[in-house]
Structure formats: structure tokens, C-alpha cells
Protein backbone atom coordinates (compact mmCIF):
# COMPACT_ATOMS: atom_id res chain seq x y z
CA UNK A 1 -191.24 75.04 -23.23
CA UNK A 2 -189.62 75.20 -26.62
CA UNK A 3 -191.45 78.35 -27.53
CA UNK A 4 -188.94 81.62 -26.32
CA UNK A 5 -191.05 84.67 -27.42
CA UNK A 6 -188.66 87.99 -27.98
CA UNK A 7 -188.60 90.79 -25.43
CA UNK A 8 -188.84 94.48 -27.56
CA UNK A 9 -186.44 97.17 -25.60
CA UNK A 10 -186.61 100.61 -26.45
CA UNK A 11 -184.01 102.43 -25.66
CA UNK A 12 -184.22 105.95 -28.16
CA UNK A 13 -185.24 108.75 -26.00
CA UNK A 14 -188.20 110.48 -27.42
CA UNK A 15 -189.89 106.99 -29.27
CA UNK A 16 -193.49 106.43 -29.18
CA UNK A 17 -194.49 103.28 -29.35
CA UNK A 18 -198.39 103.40 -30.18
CA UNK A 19 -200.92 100.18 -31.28
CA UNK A 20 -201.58 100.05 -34.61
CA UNK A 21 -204.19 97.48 -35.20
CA UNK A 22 -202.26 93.70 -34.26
CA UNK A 23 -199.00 95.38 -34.07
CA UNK A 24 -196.75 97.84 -32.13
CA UNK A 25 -195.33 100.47 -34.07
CA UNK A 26 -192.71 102.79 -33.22
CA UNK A 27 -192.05 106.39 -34.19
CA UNK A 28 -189.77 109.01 -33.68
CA UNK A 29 -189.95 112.76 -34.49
CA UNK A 30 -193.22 111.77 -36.83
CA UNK A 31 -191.49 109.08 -38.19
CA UNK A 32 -192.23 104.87 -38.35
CA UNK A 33 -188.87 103.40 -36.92
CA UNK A 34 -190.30 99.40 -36.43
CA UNK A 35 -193.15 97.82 -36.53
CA UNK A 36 -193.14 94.44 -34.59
CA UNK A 37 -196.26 92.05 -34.52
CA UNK A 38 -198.05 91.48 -30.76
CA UNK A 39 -197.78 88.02 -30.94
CA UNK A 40 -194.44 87.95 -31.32
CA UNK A 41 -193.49 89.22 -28.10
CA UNK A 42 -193.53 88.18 -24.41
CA UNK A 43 -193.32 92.01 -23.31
CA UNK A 44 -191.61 95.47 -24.01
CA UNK A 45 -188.83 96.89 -22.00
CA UNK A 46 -188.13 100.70 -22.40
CA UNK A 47 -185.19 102.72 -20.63
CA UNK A 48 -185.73 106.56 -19.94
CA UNK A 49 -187.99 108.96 -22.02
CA UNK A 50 -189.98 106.54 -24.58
CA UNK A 51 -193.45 107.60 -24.51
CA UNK A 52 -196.68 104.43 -24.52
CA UNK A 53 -199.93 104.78 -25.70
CA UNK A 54 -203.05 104.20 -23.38
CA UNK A 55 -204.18 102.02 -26.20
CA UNK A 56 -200.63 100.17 -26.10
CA UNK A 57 -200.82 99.83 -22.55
CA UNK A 58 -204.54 98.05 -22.25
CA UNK A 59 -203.59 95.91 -25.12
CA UNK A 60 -200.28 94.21 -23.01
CA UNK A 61 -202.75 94.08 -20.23
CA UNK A 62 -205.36 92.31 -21.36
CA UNK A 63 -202.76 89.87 -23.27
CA UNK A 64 -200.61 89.05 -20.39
CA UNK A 65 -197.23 90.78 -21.69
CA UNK A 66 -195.44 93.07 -19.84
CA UNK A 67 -194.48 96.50 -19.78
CA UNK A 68 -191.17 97.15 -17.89
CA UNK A 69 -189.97 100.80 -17.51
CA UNK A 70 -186.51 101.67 -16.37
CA UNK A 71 -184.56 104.47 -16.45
CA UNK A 72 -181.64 105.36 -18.59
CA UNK A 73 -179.21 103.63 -16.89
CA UNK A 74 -181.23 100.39 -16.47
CA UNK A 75 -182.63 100.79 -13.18
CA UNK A 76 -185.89 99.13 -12.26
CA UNK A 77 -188.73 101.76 -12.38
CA UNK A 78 -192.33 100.26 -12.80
CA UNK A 79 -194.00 97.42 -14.60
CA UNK A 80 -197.22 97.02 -15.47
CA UNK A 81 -199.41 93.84 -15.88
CA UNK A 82 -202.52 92.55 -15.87
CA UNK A 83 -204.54 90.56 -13.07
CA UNK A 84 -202.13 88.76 -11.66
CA UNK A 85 -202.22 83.99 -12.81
CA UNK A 86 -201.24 81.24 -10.84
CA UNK A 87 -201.95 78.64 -8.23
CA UNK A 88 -203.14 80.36 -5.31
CA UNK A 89 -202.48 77.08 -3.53
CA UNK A 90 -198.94 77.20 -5.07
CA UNK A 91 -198.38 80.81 -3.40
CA UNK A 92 -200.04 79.42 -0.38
CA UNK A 93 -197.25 76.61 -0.28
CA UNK A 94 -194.82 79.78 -1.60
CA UNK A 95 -195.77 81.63 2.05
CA UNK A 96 -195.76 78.79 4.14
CA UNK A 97 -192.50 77.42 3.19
CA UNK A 98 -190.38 80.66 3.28
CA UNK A 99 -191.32 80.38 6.88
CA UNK A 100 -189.31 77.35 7.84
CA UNK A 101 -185.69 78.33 8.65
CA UNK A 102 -184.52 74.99 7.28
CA UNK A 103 -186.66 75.06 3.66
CA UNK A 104 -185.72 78.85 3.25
CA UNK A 105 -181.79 78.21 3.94
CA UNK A 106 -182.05 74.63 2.14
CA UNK A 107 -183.03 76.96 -1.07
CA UNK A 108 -180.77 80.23 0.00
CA UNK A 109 -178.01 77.10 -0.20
CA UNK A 110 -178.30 75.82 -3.60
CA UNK A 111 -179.07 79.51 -5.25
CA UNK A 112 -175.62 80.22 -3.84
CA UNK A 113 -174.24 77.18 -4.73
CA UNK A 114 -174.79 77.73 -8.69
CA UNK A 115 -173.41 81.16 -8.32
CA UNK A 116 -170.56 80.14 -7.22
CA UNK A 117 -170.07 77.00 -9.44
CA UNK A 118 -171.24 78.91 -12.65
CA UNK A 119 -168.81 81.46 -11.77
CA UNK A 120 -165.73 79.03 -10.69
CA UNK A 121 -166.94 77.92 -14.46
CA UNK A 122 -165.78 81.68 -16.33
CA UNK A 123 -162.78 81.76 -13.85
CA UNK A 124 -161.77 77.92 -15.24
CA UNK A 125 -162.20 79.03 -18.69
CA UNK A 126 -160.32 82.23 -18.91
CA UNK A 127 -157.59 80.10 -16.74
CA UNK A 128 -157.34 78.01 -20.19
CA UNK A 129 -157.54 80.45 -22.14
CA UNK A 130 -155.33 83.32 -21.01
CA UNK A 131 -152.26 84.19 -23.06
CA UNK A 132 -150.36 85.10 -19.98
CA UNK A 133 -149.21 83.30 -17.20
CA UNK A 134 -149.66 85.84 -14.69
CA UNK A 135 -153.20 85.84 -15.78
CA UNK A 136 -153.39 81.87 -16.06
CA UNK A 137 -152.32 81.86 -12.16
CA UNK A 138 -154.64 84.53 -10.73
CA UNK A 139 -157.53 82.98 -12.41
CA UNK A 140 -156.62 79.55 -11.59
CA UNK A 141 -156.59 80.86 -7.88
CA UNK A 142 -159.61 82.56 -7.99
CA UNK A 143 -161.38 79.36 -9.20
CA UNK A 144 -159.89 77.32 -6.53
CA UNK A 145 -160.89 79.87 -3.97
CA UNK A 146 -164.35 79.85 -4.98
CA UNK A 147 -164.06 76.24 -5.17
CA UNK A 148 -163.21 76.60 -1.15
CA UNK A 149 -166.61 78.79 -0.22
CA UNK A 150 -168.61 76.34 -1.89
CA UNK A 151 -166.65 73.69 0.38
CA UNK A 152 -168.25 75.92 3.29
CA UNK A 153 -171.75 76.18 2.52
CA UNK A 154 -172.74 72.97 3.82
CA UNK A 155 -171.96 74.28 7.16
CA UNK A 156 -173.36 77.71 6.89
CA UNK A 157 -175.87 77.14 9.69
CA UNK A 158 -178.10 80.12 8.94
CA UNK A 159 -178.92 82.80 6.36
CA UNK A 160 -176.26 85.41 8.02
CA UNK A 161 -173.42 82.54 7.61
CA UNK A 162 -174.54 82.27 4.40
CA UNK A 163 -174.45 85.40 2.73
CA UNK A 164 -171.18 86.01 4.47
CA UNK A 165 -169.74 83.04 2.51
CA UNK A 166 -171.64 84.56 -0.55
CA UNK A 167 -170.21 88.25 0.04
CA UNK A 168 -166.62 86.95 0.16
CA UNK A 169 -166.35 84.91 -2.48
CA UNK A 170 -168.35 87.90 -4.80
CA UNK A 171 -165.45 89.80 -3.67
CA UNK A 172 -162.92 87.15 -4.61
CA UNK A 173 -164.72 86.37 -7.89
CA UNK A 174 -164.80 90.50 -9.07
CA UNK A 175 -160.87 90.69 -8.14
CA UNK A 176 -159.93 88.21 -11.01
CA UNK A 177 -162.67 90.13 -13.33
CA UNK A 178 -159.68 92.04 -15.03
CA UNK A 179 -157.94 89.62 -15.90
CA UNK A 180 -160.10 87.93 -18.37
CA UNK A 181 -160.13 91.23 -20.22
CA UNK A 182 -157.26 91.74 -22.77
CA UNK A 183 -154.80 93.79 -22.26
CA UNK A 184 -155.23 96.86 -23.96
CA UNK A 185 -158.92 96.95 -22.94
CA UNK A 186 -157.62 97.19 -18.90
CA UNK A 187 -157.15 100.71 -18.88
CA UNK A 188 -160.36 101.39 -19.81
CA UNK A 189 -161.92 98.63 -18.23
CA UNK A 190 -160.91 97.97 -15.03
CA UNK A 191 -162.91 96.99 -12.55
CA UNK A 192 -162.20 98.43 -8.86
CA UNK A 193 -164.97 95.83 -7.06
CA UNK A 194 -168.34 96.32 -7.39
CA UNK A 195 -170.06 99.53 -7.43
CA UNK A 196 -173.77 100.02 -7.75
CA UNK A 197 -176.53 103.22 -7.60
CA UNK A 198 -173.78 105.12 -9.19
CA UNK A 199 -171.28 102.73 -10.88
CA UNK A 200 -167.91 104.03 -10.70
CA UNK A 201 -166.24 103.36 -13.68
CA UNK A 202 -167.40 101.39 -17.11
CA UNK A 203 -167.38 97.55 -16.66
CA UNK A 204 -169.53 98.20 -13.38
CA UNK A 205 -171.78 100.31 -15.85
CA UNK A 206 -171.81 97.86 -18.42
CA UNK A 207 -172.69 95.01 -15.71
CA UNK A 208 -175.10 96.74 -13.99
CA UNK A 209 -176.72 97.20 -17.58
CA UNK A 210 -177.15 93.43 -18.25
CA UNK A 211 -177.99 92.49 -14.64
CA UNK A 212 -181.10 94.92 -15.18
CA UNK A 213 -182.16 92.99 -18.35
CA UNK A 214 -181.31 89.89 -16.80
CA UNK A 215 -183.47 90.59 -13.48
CA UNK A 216 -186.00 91.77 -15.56
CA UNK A 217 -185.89 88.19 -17.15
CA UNK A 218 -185.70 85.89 -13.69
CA UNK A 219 -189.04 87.91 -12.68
CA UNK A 220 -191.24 87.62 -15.56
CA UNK A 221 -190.22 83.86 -15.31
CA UNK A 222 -190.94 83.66 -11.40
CA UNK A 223 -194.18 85.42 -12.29
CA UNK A 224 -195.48 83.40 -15.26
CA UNK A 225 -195.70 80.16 -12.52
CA UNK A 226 -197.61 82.33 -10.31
CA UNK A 227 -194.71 82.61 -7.73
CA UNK A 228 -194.68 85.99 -5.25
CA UNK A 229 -191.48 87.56 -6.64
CA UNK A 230 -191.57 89.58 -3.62
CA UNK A 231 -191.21 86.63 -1.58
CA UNK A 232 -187.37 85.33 -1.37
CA UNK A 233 -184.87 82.63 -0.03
CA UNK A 234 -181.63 84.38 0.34
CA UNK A 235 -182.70 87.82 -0.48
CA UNK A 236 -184.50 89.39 2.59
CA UNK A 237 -187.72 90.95 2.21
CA UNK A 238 -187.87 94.36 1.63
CA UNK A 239 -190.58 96.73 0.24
CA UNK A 240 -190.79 96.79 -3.22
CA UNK A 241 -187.79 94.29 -3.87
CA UNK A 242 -188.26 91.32 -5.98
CA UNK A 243 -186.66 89.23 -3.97
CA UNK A 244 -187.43 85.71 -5.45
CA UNK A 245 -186.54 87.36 -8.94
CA UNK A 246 -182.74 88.05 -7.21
CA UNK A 247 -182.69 84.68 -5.83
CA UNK A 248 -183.29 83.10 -9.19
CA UNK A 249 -181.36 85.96 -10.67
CA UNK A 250 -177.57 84.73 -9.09
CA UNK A 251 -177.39 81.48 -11.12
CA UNK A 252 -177.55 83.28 -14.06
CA UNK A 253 -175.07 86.10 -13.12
CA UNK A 254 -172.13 84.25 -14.76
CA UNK A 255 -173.86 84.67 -18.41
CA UNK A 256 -174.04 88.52 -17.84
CA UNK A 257 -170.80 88.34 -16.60
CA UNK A 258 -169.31 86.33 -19.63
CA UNK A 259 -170.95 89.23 -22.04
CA UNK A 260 -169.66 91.43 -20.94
CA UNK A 261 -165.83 90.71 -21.45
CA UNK A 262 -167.02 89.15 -24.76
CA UNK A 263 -168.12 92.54 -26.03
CA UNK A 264 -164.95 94.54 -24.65
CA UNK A 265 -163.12 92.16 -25.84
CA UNK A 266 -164.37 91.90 -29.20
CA UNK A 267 -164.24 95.75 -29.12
CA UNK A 268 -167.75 95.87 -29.65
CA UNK A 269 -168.31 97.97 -26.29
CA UNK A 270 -166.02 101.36 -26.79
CA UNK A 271 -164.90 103.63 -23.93
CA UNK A 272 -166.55 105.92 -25.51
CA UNK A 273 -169.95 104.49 -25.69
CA UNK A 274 -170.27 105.46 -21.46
CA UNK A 275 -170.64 108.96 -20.35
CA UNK A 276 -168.90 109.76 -17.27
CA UNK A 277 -170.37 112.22 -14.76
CA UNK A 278 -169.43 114.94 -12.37
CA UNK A 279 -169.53 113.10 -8.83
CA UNK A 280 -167.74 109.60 -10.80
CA UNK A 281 -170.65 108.08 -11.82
CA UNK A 282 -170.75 106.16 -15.40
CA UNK A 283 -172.99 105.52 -17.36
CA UNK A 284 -173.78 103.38 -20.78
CA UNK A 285 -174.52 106.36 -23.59
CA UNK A 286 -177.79 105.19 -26.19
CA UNK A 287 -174.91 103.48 -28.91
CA UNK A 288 -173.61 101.51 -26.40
CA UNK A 289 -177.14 100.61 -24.89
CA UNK A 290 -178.08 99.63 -29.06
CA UNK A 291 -175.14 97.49 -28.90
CA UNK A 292 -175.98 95.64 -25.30
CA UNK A 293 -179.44 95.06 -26.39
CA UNK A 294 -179.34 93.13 -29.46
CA UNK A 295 -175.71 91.04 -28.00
CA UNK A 296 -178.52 90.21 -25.27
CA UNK A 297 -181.24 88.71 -27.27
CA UNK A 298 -178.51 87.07 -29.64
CA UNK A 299 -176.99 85.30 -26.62
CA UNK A 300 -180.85 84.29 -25.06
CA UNK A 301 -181.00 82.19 -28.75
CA UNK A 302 -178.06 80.11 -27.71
CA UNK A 303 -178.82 76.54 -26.53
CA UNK A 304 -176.78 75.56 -23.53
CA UNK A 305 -176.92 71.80 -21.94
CA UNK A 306 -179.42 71.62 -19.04
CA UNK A 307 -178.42 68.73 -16.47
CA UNK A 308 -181.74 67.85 -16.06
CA UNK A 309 -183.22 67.96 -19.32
CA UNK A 310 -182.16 65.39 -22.45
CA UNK A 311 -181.65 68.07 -25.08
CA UNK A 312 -180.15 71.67 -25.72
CA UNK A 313 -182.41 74.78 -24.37
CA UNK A 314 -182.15 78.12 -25.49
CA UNK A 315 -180.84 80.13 -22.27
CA UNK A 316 -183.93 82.64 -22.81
CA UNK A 317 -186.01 79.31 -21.36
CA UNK A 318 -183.74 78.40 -18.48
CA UNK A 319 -184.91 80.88 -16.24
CA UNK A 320 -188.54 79.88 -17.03
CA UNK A 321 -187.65 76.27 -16.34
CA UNK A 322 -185.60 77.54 -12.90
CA UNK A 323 -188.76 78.93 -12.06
CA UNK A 324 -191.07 76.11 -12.42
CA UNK A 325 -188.44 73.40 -10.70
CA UNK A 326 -188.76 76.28 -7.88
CA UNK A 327 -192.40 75.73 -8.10
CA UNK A 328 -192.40 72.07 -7.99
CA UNK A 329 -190.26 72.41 -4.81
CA UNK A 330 -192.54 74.18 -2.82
CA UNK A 331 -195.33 71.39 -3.88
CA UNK A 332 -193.01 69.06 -2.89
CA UNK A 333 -193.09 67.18 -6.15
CA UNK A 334 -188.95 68.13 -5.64
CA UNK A 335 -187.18 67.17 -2.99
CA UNK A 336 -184.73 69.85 -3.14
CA UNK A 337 -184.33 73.10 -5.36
CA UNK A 338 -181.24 72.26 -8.00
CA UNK A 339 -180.09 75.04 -9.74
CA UNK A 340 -178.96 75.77 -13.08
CA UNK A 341 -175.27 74.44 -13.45
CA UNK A 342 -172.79 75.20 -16.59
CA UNK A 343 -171.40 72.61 -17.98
């Protein structure tokens, strides 16, 4: 578990990224750009026009790492892999279990329930650490509401009730997002709710960036334990939806979240690093992608405090851990799922 192999994105239009013996390399306009050794990786990510070699392609295949394509914006295209691992027993037990109303909403429950205590968790912390009263107050509100929808899960007595208490305190949690921004940045920044498939404005462009890397982390974790990701808890099931991969996915939100007012506020993440399009859509321009990218993969190196393990993990292995406690659930080698909680 200690081993947290790098994810390559691509995010240059007009790259090809071609084998070249043990090692991908990466050109552009006839010129070598990177070389990065196979082994080093757990899969490649591109967004938009990046060109793969056949040979490239086989190669991931027959090593077990993934190729992810998604557009420019970060939106889920394909993936390809090879034959697909696991227990079929374990997705036997996977099937089975997402039938019984009580399992499914026992798990739907405590996916919530670190969503909403991960995210009470930013709200506390920009509470202490906001220069402003005003700020300090809304915050410190926010927290305590969310602190009153996880009061009211317990009694959620199916998954409707549930993601009702779920959608509300979303919209609570999004209302206070602003204010952990500074002040100059707020213009710029501001976040009107949640907007999706466009974004409207740039912090829901620069979210909906790092939830795609993020997702695109949860599922190659539910995957490498030889879970269905198709198969959810909370999410329904829908065609072509990963919806195990989102159910893993909302314990984590809070460290997308947390990025992304780090790099506004650190000024790394411009205004003008978004394009903004006839109709009101935004969307993250190639610099600003660059910048996203490697914050991403610096912030998967941190070690955070798991509650269930005795020493620090890197947070690019909590997922993967998530994903096999989910597994050990389903055996019933775990009495209950318990997610990931910040300390």
C-alpha cells in the first residue's frame, strides 16, 4: 500500500504520445517534449486533442494501466483497459448486496456522512482562519448547519430522504464557498451555487476541473479491487455512470475543494487562465490546466492521518484503501463501511 505510482496527464493539444521501447515519449510539432518510464506510472490521462499510438495503447493494455480520455474541459470521455481483475465472488457479493435496501442505504449513509464531516472540516478551518468577522460568522454557521444534516441522517429512512439531506446541505456548504476566498479574489471568483455541463463562471470551472481528476482517481481505485464501478450506493444506476466511483468520490470532495481556494488564493489560478464563452459557459484555458495538474499530483504526495491506520498515508493511497475497506464490507469481513474522515 505504500507504493503511489504517478498518473501522466496530457493536456497540450496536438501531443503525441508514442512507445518508445520501455518508455512513453511525448512530442509535439516533431519535437521530444518528455519522456517518462512505463513503470513509473499507474496510467495516462489526456484532455482534448492529444493523439496515442496503437503501439502505446496495447502496451497500457497488456500492463494493466489505464488510458483515460477527456475532453478539454475535463469531462469524462472513454477509458481503455485491459481484461478486466478481481474476485468474481467479490462482485458476486458487490450485486447481491446493492440489492438490500438496508446494506445499500447503510453505505449511501456513511458516504454522506464523510462528505459532510470533511466538509464541516474546510468550513471550521476558514472559520479560524478568516481575517474578518463577517466571514468568521458565516463560516462558523455554515459548519454548524452542516453539523445539523449530519444530525439527520440517522433518520433518513430511505435513499430519497437521503439525498435530500445531501442536496441541502451541498447547497448550504457552496453558499459559504466565497468566503474562504480573499477578498480581492471575490470578484473574480465568486461562486453563484453550483453549475455543471457548462459551468457558469470560474471557481465552478476550476472545481469541475479537479472533480474530473479526482473521479478519475476514486474509479481506478474501485476498479483495481475488482469492484463494478457501475454499481453504486447513493448514486443511482444509470447507463454509463460510474456510480460506485461517485460514491467513493464525495469523501474526497473536500480536498478538491480546499485546492482550489489554495490556488486562487495564492494567485496561482489567474482570471485570465479561463476562457469565457458566448452562451456563459467557462472554461479552464491550457496555462491554467498546466497549473491544476502538477498542484494535483503535489497535493496526492501529502500524507494525511488515516483513523484507521497507525501511520501517515499519502492521500493518492486513500482512495485505494476506501476502496478495499468497501470491499471488505461486502465480504463481510466489515461490519459497516467507515469512510475517510479529516482530522
Amino acid at each position: 500500500m505504500r507504493t503511489l505510482l504517478n498518473t501522466l496527464y496530457v493536456t497540450t493539444p496536438q501531443s503525441y504520445l508514442h512507445l518508445d521501447n520501455d518508455t512513453v515519449r511525448i512530442d509535439l510539432e516533431h519535437e521530444t517534449k518528455l519522456r517518462v518510464p512505463l513503470h513509473h506510472l499507474g496510467g495516462i490521462v489526456v484532455f482534448g486533442n492529444v493523439l496515442v499510438s496503437p503501439a502505446l495503447m496495447h502496451r497500457l493494455a497488456d500492463n494493466g494501466q489505464s488510458l483515460v480520455l477527456l475532453d478539454g474541459n475535463g469531462r469524462f470521455k472513454a477509458r481503455l483497459e485491459g481484461p478486466v481483475s478481481g474476485n468474481i465472488l467479490l462482485r458476486q457479493a458487490h450485486h447481491q448486496k446493492a440489492g438490500e435496501p438496508t446494506f445499500a442505504l447503510a453505505v449511501a449513509r456513511a458516504c454522506v456522512a464523510g462528505k459532510l464531516r470533511n466538509s464541516r472540516q474546510v468550513l471550521l478551518r476558514g472559520a479560524r482562519e478568516a481575517k474578518d468577522e463577517d466571514d468568521a460568522s458565516t463560516l462558523a454557521r455554515g459548519a454548524d448547519d452542516l453539523a445539523a444534516s449530519l444530525r439527520a441522517l440517522p433518520v433518513a429512512e430511505n435513499l430519497d430522504a437521503l439525498r435530500g439531506v445531501e442536496g441541502e446541505a451541498a447547497r448550504q456548504y457552496f453558499g459559504c464557498i466565497n468566503r474562504l476566498l480573499r477578498a480581492d479574489a471575490r470578484d473574480d471568483f465568486s461562486l453563484d451555487g453550483r453549475t455543471r455541463r457548462p459551468p457558469r463562471d470560474r471557481m465552478n470551472a476550476l472545481l469541475s476541473f479537479l472533480y474530473a481528476m479526482l473521479m478519475n482517481d476514486c474509479r481506478s481505485a474501485v476498479e483495481s479491487v475488482g469492484l463494478d464501478p457501475q454499481l453504486g450506493f447513493l448514486h443511482a444506476v444509470r447507463p454509463g455512470r460510474a456510480a460506485l466511483a461517485l460514491d467513493l468520490m464525495e469523501e474526497f470532495r473536500h480536498q478538491a475543494d480546499r485546492l482550489a481556494v489554495t490556488l486562487v488564493n495564492r494567485g496561482q489560478v489567474k482570471a485570465g487562465d479561463f476562457t469565457l464563452h458566448e452562451g456563459g459557459g467557462v472554461t479552464l484555458a491550457e496555462a491554467g490546466r498546466k497549473v491544476v495538474v502538477v498542484a494535483w499530483q503535489e497535493r496526492k504526495q501529502e500524507e494525511l492521518s488515516h483513523p484507521l491506520m497507525e501511520e501517515p498515508l499519502p492521500l493518492g493511497l486513500i482512495p485505494q484503501l476506501q476502496a478495499r475497506f468497501m470491499a471488505r464490507t461486502l465480504r463481510g469481513d466489515m461490519e459497516t463501511y467507515l469512510p475517510f474522515l479529516l482530522r
